[in-house]
N, C-alpha and C. Protein backbone atom coordinates (compact mmCIF):
# COMPACT_ATOMS: atom_id res chain seq x y z
N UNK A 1 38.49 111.21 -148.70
CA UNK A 1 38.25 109.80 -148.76
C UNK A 1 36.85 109.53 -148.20
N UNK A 2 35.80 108.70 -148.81
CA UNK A 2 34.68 108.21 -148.47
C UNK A 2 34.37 106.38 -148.08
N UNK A 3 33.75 106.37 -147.24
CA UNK A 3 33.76 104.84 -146.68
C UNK A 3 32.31 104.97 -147.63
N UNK A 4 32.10 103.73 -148.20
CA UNK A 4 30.98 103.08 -149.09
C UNK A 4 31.49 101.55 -148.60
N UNK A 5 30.87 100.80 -147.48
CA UNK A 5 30.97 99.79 -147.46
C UNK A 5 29.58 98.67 -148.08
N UNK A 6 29.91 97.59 -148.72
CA UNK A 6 29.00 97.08 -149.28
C UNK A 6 27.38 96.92 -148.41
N UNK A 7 27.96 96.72 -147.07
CA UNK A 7 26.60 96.84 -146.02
C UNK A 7 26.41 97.84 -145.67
N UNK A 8 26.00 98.75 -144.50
CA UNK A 8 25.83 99.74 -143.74
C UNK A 8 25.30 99.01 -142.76
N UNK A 9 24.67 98.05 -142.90
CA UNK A 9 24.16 96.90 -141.29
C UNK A 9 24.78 95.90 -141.94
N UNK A 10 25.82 95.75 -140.71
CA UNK A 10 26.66 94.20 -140.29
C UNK A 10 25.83 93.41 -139.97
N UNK A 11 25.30 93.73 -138.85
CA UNK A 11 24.73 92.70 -137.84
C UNK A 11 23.66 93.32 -136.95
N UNK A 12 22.53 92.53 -136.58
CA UNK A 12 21.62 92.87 -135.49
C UNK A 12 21.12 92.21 -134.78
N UNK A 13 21.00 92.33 -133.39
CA UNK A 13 20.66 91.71 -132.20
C UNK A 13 19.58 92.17 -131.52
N UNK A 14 18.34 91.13 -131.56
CA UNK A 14 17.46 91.37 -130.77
C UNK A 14 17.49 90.84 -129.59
N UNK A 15 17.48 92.12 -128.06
CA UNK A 15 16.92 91.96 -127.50
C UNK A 15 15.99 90.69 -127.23
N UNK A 16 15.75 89.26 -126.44
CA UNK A 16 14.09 88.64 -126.11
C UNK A 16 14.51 88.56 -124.85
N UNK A 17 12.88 88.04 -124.01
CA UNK A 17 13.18 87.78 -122.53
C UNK A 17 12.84 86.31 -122.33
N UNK A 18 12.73 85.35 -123.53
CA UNK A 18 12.37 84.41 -123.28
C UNK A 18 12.81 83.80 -124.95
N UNK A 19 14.21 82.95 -125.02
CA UNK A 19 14.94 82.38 -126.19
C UNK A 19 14.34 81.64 -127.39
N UNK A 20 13.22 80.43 -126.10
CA UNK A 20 12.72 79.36 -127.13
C UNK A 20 11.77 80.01 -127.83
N UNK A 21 10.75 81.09 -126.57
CA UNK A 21 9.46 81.32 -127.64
C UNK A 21 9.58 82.50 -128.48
N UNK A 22 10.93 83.34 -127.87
CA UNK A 22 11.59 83.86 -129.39
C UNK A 22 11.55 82.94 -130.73
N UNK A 23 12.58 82.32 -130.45
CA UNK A 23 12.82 80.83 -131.75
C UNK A 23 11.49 80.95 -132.34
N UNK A 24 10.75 80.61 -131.84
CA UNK A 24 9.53 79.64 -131.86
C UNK A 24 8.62 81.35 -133.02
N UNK A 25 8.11 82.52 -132.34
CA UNK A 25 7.86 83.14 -132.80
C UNK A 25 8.44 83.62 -134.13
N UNK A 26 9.68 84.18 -134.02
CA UNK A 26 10.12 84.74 -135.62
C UNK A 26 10.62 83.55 -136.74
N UNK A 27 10.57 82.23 -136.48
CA UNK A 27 10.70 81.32 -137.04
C UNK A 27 9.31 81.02 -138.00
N UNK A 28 8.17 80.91 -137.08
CA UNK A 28 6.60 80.97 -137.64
C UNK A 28 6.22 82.61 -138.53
N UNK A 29 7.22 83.39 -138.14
CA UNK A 29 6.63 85.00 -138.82
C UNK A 29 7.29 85.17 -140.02
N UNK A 30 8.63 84.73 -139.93
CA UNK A 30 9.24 84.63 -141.12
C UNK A 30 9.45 84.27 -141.75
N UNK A 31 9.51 82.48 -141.09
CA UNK A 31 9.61 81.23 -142.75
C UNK A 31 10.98 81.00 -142.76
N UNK A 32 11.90 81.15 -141.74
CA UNK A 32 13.31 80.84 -141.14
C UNK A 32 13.73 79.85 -140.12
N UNK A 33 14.55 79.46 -140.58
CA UNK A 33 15.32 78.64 -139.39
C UNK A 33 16.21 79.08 -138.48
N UNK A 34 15.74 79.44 -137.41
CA UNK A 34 17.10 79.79 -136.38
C UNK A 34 17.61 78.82 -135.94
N UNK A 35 18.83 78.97 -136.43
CA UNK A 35 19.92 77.94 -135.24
C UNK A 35 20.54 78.52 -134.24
N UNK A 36 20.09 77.66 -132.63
CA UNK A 36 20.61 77.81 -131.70
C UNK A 36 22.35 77.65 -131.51
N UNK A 37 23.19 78.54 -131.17
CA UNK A 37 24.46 78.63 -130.92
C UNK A 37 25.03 79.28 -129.68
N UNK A 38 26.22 79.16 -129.12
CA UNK A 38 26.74 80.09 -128.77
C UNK A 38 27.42 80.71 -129.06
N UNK A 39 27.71 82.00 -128.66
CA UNK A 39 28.07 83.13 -129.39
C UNK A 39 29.10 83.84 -128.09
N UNK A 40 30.17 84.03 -127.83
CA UNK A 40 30.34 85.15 -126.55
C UNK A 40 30.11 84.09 -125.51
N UNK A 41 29.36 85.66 -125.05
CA UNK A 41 28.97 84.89 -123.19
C UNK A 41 27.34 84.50 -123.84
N UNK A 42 26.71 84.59 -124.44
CA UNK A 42 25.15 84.59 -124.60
C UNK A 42 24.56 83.36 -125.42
N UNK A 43 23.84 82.37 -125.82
CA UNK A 43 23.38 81.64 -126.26
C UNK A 43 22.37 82.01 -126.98
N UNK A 44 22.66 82.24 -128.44
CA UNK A 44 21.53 83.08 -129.15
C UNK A 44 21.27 82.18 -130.34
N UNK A 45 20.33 82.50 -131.55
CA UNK A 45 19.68 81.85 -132.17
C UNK A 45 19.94 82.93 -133.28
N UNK A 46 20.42 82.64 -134.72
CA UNK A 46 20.99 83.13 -135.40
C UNK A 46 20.37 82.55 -136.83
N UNK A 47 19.87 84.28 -137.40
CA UNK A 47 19.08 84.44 -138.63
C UNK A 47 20.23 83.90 -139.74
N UNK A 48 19.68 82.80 -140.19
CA UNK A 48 20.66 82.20 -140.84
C UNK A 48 20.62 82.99 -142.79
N UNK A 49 21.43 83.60 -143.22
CA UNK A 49 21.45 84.03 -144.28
C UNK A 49 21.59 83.34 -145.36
N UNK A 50 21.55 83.43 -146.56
CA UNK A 50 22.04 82.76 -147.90
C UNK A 50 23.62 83.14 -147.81
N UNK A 51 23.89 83.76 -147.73
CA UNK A 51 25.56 84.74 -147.99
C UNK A 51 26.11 84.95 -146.51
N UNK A 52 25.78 83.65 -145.51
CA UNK A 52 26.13 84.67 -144.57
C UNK A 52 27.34 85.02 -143.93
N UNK A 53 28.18 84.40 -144.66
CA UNK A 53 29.81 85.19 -144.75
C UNK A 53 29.87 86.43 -145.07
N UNK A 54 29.10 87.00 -145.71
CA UNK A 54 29.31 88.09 -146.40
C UNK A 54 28.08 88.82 -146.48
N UNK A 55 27.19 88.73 -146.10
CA UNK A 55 26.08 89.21 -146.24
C UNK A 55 24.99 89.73 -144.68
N UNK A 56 24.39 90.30 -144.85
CA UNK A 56 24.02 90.94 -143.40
C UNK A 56 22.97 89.92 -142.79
N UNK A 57 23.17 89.74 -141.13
CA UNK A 57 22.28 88.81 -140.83
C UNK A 57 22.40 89.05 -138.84
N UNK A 58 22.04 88.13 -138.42
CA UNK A 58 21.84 88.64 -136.57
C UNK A 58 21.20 87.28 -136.19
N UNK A 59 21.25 88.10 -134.85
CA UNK A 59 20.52 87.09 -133.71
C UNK A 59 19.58 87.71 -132.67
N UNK A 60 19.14 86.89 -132.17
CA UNK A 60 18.37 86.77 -131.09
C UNK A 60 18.95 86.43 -129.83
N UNK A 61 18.90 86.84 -129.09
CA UNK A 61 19.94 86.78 -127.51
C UNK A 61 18.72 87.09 -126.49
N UNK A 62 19.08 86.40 -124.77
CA UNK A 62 18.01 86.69 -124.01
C UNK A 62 18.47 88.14 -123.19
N UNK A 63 17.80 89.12 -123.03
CA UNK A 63 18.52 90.23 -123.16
C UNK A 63 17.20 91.50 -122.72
N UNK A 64 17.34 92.44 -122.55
CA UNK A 64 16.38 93.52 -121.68
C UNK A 64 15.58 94.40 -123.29
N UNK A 65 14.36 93.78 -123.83
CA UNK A 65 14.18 94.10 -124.83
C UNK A 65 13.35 95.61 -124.39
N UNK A 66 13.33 96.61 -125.57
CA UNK A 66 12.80 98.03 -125.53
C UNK A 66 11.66 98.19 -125.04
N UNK A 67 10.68 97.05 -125.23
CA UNK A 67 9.17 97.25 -125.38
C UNK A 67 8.40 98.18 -126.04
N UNK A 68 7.14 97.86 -126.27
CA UNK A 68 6.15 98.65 -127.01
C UNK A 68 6.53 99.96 -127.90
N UNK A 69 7.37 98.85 -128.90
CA UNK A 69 8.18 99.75 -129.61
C UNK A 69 8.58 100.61 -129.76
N UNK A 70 9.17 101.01 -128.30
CA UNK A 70 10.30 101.97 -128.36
C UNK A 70 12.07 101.92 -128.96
N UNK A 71 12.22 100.36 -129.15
CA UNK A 71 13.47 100.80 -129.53
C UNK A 71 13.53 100.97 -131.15
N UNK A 72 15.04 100.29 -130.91
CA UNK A 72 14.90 100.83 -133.15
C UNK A 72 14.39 99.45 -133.82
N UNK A 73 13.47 99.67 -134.88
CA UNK A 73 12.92 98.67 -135.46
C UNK A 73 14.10 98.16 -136.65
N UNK A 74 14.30 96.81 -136.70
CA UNK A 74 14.62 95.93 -137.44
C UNK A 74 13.66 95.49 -138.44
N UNK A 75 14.20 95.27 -139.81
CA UNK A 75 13.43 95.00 -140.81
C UNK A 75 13.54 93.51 -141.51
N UNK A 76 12.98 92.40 -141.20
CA UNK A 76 13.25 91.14 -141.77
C UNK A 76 12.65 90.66 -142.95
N UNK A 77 13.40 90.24 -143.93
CA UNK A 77 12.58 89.62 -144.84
C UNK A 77 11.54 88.18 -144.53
N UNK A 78 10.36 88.04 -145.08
CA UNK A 78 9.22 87.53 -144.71
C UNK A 78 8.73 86.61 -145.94
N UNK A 79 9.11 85.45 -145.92
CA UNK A 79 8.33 84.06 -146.07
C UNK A 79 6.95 84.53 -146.96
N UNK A 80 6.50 84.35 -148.22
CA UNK A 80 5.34 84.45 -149.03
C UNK A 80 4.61 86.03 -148.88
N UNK A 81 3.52 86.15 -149.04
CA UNK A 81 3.15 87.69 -148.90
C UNK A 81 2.82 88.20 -147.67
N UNK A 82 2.79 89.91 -148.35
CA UNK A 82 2.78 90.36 -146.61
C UNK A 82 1.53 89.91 -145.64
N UNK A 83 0.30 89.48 -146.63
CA UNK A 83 -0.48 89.63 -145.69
C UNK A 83 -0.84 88.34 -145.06
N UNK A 84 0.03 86.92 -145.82
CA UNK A 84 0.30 85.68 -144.86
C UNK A 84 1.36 86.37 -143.50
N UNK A 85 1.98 86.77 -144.06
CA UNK A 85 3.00 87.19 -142.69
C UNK A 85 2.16 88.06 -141.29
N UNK A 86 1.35 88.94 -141.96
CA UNK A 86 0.59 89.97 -140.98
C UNK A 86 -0.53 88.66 -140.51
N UNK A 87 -0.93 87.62 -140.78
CA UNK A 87 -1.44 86.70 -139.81
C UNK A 87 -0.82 86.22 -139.12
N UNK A 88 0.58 85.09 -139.88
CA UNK A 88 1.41 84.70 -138.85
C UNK A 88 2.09 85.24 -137.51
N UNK A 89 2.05 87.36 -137.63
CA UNK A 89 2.68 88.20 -136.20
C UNK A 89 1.33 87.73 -135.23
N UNK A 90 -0.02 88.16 -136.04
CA UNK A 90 -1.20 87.92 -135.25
C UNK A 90 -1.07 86.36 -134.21
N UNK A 91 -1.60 85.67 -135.12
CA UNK A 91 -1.32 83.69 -134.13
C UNK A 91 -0.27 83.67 -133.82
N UNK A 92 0.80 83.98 -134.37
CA UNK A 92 1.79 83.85 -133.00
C UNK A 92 2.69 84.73 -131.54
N UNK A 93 1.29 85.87 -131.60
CA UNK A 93 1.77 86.66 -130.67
C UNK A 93 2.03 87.79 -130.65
N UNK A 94 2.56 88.19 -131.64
CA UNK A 94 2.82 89.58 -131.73
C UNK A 94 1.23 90.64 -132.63
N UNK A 95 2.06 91.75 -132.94
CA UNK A 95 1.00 92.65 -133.23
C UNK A 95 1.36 93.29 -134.24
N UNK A 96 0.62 93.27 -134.93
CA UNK A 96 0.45 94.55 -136.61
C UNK A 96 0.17 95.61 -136.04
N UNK A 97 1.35 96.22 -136.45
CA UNK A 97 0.65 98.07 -135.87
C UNK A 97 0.19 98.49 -137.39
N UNK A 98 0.90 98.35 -138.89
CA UNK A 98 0.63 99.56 -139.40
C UNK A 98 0.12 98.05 -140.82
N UNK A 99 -1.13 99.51 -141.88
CA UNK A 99 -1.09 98.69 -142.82
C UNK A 99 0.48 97.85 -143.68
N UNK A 100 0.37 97.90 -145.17
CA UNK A 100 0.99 97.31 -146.04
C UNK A 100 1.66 98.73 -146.43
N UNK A 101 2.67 98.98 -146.63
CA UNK A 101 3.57 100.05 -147.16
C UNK A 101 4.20 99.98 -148.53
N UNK A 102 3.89 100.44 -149.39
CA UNK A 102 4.97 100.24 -150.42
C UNK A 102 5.51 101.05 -150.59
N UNK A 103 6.54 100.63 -151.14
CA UNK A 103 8.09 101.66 -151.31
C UNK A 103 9.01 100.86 -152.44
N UNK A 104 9.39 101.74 -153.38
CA UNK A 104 10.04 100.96 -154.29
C UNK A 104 10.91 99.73 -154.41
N UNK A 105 11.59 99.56 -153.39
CA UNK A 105 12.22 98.12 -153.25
C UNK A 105 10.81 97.10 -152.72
N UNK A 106 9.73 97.72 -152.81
CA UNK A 106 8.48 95.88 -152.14
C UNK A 106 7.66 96.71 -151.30
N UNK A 107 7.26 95.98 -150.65
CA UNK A 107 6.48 95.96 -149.41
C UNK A 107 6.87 95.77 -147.90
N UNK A 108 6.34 96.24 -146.97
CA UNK A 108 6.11 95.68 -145.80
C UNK A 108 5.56 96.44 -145.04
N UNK A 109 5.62 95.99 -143.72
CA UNK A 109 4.68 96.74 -142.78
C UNK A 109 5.46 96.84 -141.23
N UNK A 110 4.79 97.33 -140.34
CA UNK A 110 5.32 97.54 -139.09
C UNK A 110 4.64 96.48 -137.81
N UNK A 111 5.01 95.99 -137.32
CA UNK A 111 4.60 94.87 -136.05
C UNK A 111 5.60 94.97 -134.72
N UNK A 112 5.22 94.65 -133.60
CA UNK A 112 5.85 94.23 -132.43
C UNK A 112 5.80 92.91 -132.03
N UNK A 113 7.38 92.28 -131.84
CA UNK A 113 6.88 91.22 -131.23
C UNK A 113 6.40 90.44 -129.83
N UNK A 114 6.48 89.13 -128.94
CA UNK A 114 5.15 89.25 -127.74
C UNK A 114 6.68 90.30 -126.67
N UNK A 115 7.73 90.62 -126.74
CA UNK A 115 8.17 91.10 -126.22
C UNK A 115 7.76 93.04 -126.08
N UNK A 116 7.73 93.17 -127.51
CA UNK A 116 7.20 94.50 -127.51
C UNK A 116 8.54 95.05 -128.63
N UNK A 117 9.19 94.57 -129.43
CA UNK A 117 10.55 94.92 -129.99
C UNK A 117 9.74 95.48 -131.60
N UNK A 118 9.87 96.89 -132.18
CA UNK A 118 9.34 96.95 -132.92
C UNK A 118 10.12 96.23 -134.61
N UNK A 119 9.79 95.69 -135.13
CA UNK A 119 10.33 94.70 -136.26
C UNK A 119 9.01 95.84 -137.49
N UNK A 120 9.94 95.43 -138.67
CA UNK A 120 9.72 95.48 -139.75
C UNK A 120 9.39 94.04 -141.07
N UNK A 121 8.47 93.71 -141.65
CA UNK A 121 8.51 92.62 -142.15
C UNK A 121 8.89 93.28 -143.20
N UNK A 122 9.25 92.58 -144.18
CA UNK A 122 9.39 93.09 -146.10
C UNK A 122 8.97 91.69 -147.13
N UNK A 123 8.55 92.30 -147.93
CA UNK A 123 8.14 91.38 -149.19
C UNK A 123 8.78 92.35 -150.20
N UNK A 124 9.92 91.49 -150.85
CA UNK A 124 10.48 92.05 -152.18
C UNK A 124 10.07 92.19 -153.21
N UNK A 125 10.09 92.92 -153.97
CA UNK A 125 9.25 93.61 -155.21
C UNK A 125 9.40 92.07 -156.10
């Protein structure tokens, strides 16, 4: 018997040390609306999906992030092209580590945000 579940990522939680200017940052990088909720014990801000009953999506929680991208990078889809997005990590804080990547499903590239959490942007083919 083989598990093939339609996702392989449920869900992901970033790590921030600071909620609003989380909000505030991947909201301007991505072209998303986070809505603030609670969740649990934690008050997090939640990547709101098209599908998101059924479809893969996360949050943001205030929480002991990896820094200078050591932990595992998350890959978000990104608001117009990559290289509006690779300004928006710039002005709002974070950092472009790597060029533009392509790979048959699109584009994207590698960044940290002002926490140090390494993220992935994507632009779909």
């Amino acid at each position: 018997m083989s598990f093939a579940p339609t996702h392989t990522t449920v869900w992901i939680e970033i790590p921030v040390s600071d909620l609003s200017a989380a909000v505030a940052f991947y909201g301007t990088v991505t072209g998303l609306t986070l809505n603030r909720e609670q969740m649990g014990p934690n008050e997090t801000a939640i990547f709101q999906a098209a599908e998101f009953a059924t479809g893969v999506a996360g949050h943001l929680y205030e929480g002991k992030p990896a820094g200078d991208g050591t932990g595992p990078t998350v890959h978000l889809a990104a608001e117009g092209t990559l290289e509006e997005a690779m300004d928006r990590v710039t002005a709002a804080g974070g950092k472009v580590i790597s060029p533009a990547i392509e790979i048959p499903a699109g584009r994207f590239f590698y960044a940290t945000d002002p926490d140090g959490n390494s993220i992935g942007l994507f632009e779909a083919a």
